[in-house]
Protein backbone atom coordinates (compact mmCIF):
# COMPACT_ATOMS: atom_id res chain seq x y z
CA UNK A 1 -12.21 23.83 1.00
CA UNK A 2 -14.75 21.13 2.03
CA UNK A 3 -18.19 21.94 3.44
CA UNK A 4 -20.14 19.82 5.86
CA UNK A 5 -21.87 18.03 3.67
CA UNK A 6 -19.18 16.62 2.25
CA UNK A 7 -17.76 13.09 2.66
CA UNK A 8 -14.89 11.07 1.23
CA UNK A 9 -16.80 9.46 -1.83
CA UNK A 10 -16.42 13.19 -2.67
CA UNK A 11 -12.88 13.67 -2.71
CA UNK A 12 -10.33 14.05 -5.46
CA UNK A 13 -8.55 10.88 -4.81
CA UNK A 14 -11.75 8.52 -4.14
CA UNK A 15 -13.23 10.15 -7.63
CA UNK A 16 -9.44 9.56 -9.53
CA UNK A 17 -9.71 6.37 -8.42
CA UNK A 18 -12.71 5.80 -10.15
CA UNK A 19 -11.59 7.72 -12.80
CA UNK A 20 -13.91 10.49 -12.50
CA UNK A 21 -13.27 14.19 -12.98
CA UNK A 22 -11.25 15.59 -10.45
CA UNK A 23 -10.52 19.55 -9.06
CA UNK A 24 -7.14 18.82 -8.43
CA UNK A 25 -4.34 16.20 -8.77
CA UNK A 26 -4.65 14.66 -5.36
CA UNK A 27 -1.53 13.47 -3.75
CA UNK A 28 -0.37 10.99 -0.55
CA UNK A 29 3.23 9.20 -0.06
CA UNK A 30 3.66 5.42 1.39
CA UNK A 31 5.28 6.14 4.35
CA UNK A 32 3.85 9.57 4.76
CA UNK A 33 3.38 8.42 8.68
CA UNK A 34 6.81 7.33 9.69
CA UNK A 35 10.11 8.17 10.81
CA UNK A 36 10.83 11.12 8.38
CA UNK A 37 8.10 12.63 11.06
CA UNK A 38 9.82 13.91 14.46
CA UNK A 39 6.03 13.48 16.20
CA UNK A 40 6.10 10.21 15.02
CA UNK A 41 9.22 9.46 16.33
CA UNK A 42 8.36 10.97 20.02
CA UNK A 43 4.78 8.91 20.12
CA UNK A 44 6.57 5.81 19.42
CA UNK A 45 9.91 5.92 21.96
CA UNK A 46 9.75 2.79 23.98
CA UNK A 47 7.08 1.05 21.79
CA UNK A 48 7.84 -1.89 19.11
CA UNK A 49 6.42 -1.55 15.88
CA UNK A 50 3.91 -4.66 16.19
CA UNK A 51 2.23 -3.23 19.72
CA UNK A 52 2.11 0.37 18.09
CA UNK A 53 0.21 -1.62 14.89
CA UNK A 54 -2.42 -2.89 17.25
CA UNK A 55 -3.08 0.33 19.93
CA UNK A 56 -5.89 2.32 18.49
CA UNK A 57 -4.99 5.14 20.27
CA UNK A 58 -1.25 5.25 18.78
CA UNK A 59 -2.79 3.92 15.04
CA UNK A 60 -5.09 6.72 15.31
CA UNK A 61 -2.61 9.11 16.22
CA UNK A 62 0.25 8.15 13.90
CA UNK A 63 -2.06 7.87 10.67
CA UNK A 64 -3.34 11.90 11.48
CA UNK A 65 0.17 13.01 12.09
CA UNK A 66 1.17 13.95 8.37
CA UNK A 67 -2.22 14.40 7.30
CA UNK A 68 -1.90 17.59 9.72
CA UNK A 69 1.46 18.57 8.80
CA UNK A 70 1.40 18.14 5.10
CA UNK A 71 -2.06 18.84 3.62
CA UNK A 72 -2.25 15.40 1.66
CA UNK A 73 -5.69 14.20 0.31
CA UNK A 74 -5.60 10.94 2.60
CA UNK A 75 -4.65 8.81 4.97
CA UNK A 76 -2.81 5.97 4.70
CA UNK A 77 -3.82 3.39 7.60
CA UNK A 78 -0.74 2.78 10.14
CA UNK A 79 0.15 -0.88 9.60
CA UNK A 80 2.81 -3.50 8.64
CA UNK A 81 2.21 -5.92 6.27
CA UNK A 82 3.53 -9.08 8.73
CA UNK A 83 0.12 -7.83 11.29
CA UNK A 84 -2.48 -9.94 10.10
CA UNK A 85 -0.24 -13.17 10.30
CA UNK A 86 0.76 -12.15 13.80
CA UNK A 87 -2.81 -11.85 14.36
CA UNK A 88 -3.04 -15.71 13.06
CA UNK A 89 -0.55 -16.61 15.46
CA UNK A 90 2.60 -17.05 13.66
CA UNK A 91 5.64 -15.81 15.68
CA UNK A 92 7.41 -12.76 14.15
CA UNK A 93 8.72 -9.63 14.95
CA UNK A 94 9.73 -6.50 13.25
CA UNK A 95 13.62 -6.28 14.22
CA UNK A 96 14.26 -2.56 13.92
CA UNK A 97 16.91 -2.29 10.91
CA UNK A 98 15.77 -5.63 9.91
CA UNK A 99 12.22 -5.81 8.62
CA UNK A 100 9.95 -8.96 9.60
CA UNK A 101 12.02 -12.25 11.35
CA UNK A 102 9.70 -15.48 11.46
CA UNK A 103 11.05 -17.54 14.11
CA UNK A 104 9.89 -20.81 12.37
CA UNK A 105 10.23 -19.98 8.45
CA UNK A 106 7.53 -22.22 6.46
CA UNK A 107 8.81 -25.09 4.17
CA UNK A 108 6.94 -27.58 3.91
CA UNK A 109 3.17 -29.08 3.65
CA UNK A 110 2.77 -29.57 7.57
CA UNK A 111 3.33 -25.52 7.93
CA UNK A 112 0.24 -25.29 6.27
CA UNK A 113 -1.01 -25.79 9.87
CA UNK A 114 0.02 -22.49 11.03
CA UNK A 115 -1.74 -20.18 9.22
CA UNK A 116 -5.76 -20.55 10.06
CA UNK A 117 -8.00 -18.10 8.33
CA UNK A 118 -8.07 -14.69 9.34
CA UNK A 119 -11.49 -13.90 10.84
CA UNK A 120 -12.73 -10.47 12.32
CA UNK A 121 -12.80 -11.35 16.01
CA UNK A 122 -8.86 -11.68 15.68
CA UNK A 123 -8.07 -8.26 14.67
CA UNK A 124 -11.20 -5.69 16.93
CA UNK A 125 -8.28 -3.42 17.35
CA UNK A 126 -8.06 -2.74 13.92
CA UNK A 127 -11.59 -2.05 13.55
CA UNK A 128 -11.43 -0.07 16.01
CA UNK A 129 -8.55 2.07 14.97
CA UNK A 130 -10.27 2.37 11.75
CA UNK A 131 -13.30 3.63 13.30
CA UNK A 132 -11.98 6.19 15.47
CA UNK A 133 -9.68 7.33 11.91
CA UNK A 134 -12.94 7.76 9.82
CA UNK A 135 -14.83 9.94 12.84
CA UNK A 136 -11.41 12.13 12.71
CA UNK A 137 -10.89 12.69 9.50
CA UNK A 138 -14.61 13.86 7.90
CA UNK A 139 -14.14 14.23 4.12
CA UNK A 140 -10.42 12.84 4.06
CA UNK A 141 -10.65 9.49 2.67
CA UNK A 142 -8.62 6.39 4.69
CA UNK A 143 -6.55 3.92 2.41
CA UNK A 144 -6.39 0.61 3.81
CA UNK A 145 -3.51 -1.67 3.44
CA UNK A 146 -2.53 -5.46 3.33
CA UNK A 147 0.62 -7.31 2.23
CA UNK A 148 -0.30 -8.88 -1.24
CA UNK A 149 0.09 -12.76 -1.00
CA UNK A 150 3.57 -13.29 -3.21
CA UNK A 151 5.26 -10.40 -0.66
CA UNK A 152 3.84 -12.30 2.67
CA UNK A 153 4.74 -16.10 1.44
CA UNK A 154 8.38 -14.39 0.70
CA UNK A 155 8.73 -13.12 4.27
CA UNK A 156 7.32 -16.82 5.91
CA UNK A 157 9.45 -18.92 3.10
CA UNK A 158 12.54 -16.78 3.86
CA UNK A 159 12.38 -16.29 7.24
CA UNK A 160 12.73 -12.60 6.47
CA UNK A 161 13.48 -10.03 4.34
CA UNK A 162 15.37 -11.46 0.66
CA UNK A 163 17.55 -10.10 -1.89
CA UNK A 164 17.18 -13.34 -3.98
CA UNK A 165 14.21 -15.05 -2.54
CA UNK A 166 15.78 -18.57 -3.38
CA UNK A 167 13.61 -20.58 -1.05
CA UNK A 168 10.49 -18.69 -2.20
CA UNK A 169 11.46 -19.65 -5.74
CA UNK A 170 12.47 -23.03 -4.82
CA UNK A 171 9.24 -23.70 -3.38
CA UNK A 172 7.03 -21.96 -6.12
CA UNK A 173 9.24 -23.83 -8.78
CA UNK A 174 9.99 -27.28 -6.79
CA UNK A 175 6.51 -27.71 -5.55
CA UNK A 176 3.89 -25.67 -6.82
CA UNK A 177 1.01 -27.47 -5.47
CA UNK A 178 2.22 -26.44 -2.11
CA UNK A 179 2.88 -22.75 -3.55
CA UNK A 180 -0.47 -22.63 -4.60
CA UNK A 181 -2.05 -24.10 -0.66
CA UNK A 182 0.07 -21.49 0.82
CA UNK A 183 -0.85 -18.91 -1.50
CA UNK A 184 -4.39 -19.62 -1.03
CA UNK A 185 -4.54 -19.25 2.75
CA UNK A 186 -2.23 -16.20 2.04
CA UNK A 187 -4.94 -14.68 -0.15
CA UNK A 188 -7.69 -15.40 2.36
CA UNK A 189 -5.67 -13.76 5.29
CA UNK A 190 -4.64 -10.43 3.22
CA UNK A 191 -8.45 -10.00 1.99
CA UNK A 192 -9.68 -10.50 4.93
CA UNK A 193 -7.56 -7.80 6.80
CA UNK A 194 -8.38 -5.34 3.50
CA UNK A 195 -12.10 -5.86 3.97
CA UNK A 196 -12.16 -5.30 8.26
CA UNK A 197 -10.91 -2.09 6.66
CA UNK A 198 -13.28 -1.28 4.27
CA UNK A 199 -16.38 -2.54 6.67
CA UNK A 200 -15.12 -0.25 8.83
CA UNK A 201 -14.79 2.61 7.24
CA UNK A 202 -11.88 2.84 4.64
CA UNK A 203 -12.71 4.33 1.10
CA UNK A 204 -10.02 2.63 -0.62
CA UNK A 205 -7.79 0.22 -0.12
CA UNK A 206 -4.37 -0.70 -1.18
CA UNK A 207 -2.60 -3.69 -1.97
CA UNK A 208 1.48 -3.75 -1.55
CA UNK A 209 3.26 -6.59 -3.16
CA UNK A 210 6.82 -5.18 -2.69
CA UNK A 211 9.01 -8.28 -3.57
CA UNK A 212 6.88 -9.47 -6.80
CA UNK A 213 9.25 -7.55 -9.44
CA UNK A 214 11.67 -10.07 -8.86
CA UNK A 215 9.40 -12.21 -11.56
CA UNK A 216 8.96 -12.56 -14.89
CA UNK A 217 5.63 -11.70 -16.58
CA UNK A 218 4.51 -15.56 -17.01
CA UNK A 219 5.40 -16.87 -13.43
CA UNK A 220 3.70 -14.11 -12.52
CA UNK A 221 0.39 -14.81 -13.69
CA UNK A 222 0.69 -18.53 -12.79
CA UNK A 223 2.23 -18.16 -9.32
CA UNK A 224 0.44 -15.19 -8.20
CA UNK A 225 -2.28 -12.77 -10.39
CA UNK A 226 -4.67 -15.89 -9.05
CA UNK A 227 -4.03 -15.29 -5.13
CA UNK A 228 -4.02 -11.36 -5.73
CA UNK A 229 -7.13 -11.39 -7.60
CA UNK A 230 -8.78 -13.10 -4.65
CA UNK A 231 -7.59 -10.87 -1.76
CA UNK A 232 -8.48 -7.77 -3.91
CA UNK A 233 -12.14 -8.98 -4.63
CA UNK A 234 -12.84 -9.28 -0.90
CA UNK A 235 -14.05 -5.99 -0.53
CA UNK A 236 -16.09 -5.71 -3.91
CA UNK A 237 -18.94 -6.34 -1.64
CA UNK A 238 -18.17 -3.00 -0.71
CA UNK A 239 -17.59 -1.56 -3.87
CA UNK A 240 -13.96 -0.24 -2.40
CA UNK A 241 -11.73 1.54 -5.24
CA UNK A 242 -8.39 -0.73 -4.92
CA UNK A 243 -4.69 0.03 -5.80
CA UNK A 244 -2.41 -2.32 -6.68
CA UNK A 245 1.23 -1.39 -6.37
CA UNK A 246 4.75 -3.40 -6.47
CA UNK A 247 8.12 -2.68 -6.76
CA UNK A 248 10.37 -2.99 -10.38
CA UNK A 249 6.87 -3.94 -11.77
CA UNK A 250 7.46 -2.01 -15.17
CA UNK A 251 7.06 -5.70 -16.64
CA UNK A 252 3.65 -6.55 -14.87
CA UNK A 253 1.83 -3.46 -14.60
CA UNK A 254 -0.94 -5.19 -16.99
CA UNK A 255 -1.29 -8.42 -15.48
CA UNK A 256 -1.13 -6.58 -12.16
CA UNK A 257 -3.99 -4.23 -13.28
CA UNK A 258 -5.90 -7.55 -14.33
CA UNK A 259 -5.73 -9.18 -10.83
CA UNK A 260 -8.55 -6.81 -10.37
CA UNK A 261 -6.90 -3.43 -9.43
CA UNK A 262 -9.06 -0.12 -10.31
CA UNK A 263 -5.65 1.27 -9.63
CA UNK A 264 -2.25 0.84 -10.58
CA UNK A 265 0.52 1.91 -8.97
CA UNK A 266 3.73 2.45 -10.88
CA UNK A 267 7.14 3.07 -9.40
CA UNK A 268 9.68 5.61 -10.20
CA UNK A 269 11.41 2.99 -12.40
CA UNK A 270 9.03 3.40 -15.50
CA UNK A 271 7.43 6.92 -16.58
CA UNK A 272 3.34 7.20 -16.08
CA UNK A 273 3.93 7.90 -20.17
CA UNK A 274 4.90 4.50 -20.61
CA UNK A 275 3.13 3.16 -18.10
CA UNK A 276 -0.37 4.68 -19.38
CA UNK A 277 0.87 3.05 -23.04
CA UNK A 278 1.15 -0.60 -21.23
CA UNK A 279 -2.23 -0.23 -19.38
CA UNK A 280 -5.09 1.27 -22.00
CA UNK A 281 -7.03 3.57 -20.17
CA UNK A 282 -8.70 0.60 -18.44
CA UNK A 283 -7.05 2.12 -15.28
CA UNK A 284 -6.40 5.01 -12.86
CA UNK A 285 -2.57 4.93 -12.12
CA UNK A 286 -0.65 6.17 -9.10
CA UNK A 287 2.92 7.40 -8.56
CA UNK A 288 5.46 8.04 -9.31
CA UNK A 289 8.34 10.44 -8.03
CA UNK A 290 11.61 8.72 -6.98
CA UNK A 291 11.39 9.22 -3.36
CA UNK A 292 15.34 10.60 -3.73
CA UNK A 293 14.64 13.06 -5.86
CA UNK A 294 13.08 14.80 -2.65
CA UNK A 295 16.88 15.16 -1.27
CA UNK A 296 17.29 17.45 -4.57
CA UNK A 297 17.73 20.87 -4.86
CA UNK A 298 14.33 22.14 -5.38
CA UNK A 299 14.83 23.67 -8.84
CA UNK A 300 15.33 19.93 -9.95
CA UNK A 301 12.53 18.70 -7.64
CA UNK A 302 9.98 21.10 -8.77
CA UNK A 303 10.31 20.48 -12.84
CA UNK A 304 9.74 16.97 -11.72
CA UNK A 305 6.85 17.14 -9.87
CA UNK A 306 5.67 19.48 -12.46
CA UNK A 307 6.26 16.84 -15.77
CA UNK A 308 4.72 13.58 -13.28
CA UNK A 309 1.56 15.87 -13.08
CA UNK A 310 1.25 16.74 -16.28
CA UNK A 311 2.25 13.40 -17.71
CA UNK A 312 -0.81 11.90 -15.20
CA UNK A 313 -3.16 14.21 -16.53
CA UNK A 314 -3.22 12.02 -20.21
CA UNK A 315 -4.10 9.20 -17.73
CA UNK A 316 -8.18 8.35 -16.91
CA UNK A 317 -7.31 9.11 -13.36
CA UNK A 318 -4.29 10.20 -11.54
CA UNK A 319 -2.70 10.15 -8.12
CA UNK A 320 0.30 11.39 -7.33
CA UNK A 321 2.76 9.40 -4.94
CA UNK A 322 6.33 8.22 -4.60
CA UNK A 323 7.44 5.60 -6.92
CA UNK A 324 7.77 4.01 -3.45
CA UNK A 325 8.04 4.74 0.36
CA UNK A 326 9.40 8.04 2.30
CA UNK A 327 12.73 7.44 3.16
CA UNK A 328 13.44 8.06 6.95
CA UNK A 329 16.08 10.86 6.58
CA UNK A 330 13.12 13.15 4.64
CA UNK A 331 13.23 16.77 5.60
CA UNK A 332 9.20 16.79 6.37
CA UNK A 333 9.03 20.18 4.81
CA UNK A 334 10.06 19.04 1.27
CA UNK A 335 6.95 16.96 1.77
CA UNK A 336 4.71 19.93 2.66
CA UNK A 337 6.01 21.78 -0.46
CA UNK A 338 5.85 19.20 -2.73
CA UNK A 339 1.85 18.35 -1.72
CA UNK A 340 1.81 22.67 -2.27
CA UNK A 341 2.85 22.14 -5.78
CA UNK A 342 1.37 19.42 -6.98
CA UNK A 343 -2.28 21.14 -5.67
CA UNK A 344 -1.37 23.96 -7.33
CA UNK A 345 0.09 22.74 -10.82
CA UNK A 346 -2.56 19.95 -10.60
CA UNK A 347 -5.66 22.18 -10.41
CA UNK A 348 -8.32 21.73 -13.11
């Protein structure tokens, strides 16, 4: 139970971000507030996904619902990772089914053109929405969220969403001085959407680089540790905990962690054992249940849930997540019990 006097510097998953002693284990899910929810699903009939990223009254709304329903120790801030570059006026959409479509994909040095710097006055909405989240929730902490660059130069190289990202690679091998200018705005545009956040109100924030697995360790911290690193220091004026998480990142978890994370996230791919032996104790980690396993019977759910907490509790702070997003077909309820157990086997 909180008291009054409480506030979300307080909380279990601000202080295991920090790596500071914690109660409990706390625990969140990407895509906690989505279509697994059936109150999500009724709020957004009739609205795209780029308008509902930009109503404050529909972001409020949407990043409450599961806090509500499910008990978790946060909220994650309703966004898409393409909304700051809409906000920069590059065309896209979010084709249901799809993902992300740029109408114009970026190739070459003139493109350059199209993505100005990201600047407060561009996104009020957000800071709004943020605003009107923190007054809501009291002592639950808000994550905020960006796109890491590598993940948002796929998407504009592309055109859209990639299996092989042979254009991306094309361009970061053929012509990395133009990799590195795109990167670079890239970089300015994600921090700059993290720290609206965190001057607004967010206690941590999270960066999502969901197509950077697809590199090896080296090209990794050439190509893109440098443009991370800056859109993750943009709100150490803050002193914002951060969390850095990617997908099939067993390989990078260390160079990730050195782009300036104070957390790590790990997918369901590689166990926090391993992980925890990769990183040093340098580093909170979060994860990192395969978000299938909650389709299980519960038997084989629970004895998961149960080793992924104990396993975190070796680590200098833990948070307990999917090794990735909620998948839409979720029964919500697994959710609920799953946040139930991991409170209870997590408790200090």
């Amino acid at each position: 139970m909180t008291s009054p006097l409480d506030t979300p510097l307080d909380s279990a998953l601000v202080k295991a971000a920090r790596r500071q002693p914690v109660t409990h284990t706390p625990v969140w899910f990407m895509r906690q507030a989505g279509r697994s929810l059936p109150e999500y699903r009724k709020v957004r009939e009739g609205v795209g996904m780029l308008e509902s990223c930009r109503r404050p009254d529909l972001v409020t709304e949407i990043t409450l619902q599961p806090v509500r329903r499910h008990g978790v120790d946060a909220a994650i801030f309703f966004s898409d990772i393409v909304v700051p570059l809409a906000a920069v006026g590059v065309d896209l959409d979010i084709v249901a089914g799809v993902g992300p479509v740029v109408a114009e994909p970026f190739r070459s040095r003139a493109d350059l053109d199209r993505l100005p710097e990201l600047t407060p006055d561009l996104v009020p909405d957000i800071t709004e929405s943020v605003r009107l989240l923190v007054a809501e929730l009291g002592a639950t902490p808000l994550i905020g969220f960006a796109g890491a660059p590598f993940t948002l130069a796929s998407y504009l190289v592309e055109g859209g969403p990639s299996k092989n990202h042979e254009h991306t690679k094309a361009l970061m091998y053929g012509d990395p001085e133009l990799w590195h200018a795109l990167c670079a705005r890239l970089a300015q545009i994600s921090g700059a959407f993290l720290d609206v956040q965190a001057a607004a109100g967010a206690s941590v924030v999270q960066l999502f680089d969901s197509w950077v697995g697809n590199l090896p360790r080296a090209d990794y911290e050439t190509y893109v540790q440098p443009h991370s690193r800056v859109a993750l220091a943009a709100v150490a004026r803050h002193g914002t905990p951060t969390i850095h998480f990617g997908v099939g990142t067993g390989e990078l978890l260390p160079a990730m962690g050195a782009a300036g994370a104070d957390v790590v996230g790990v997918d369901y791919r590689v166990s926090l054992t391993d992980a925890l032996a990769r990183l040093g104790d340098g580093y909170a980690v979060q994860g990192n249940l395969d978000p299938a396993l909650l389709f299980a019977p519960w038997p084989a759910l629970e004895a998961k849930v149960r080793s992924i907490v104990e396993e975190g509790k070796a680590a200098p702070g833990h948070i307990f997540n999917l090794g990735h997003g909620v998948l839409p077909s979720t029964d919500p309820d697994v959710i609920t019990r799953v946040v139930e157990l991991v409170h209870e086997v997590g408790a200090r």
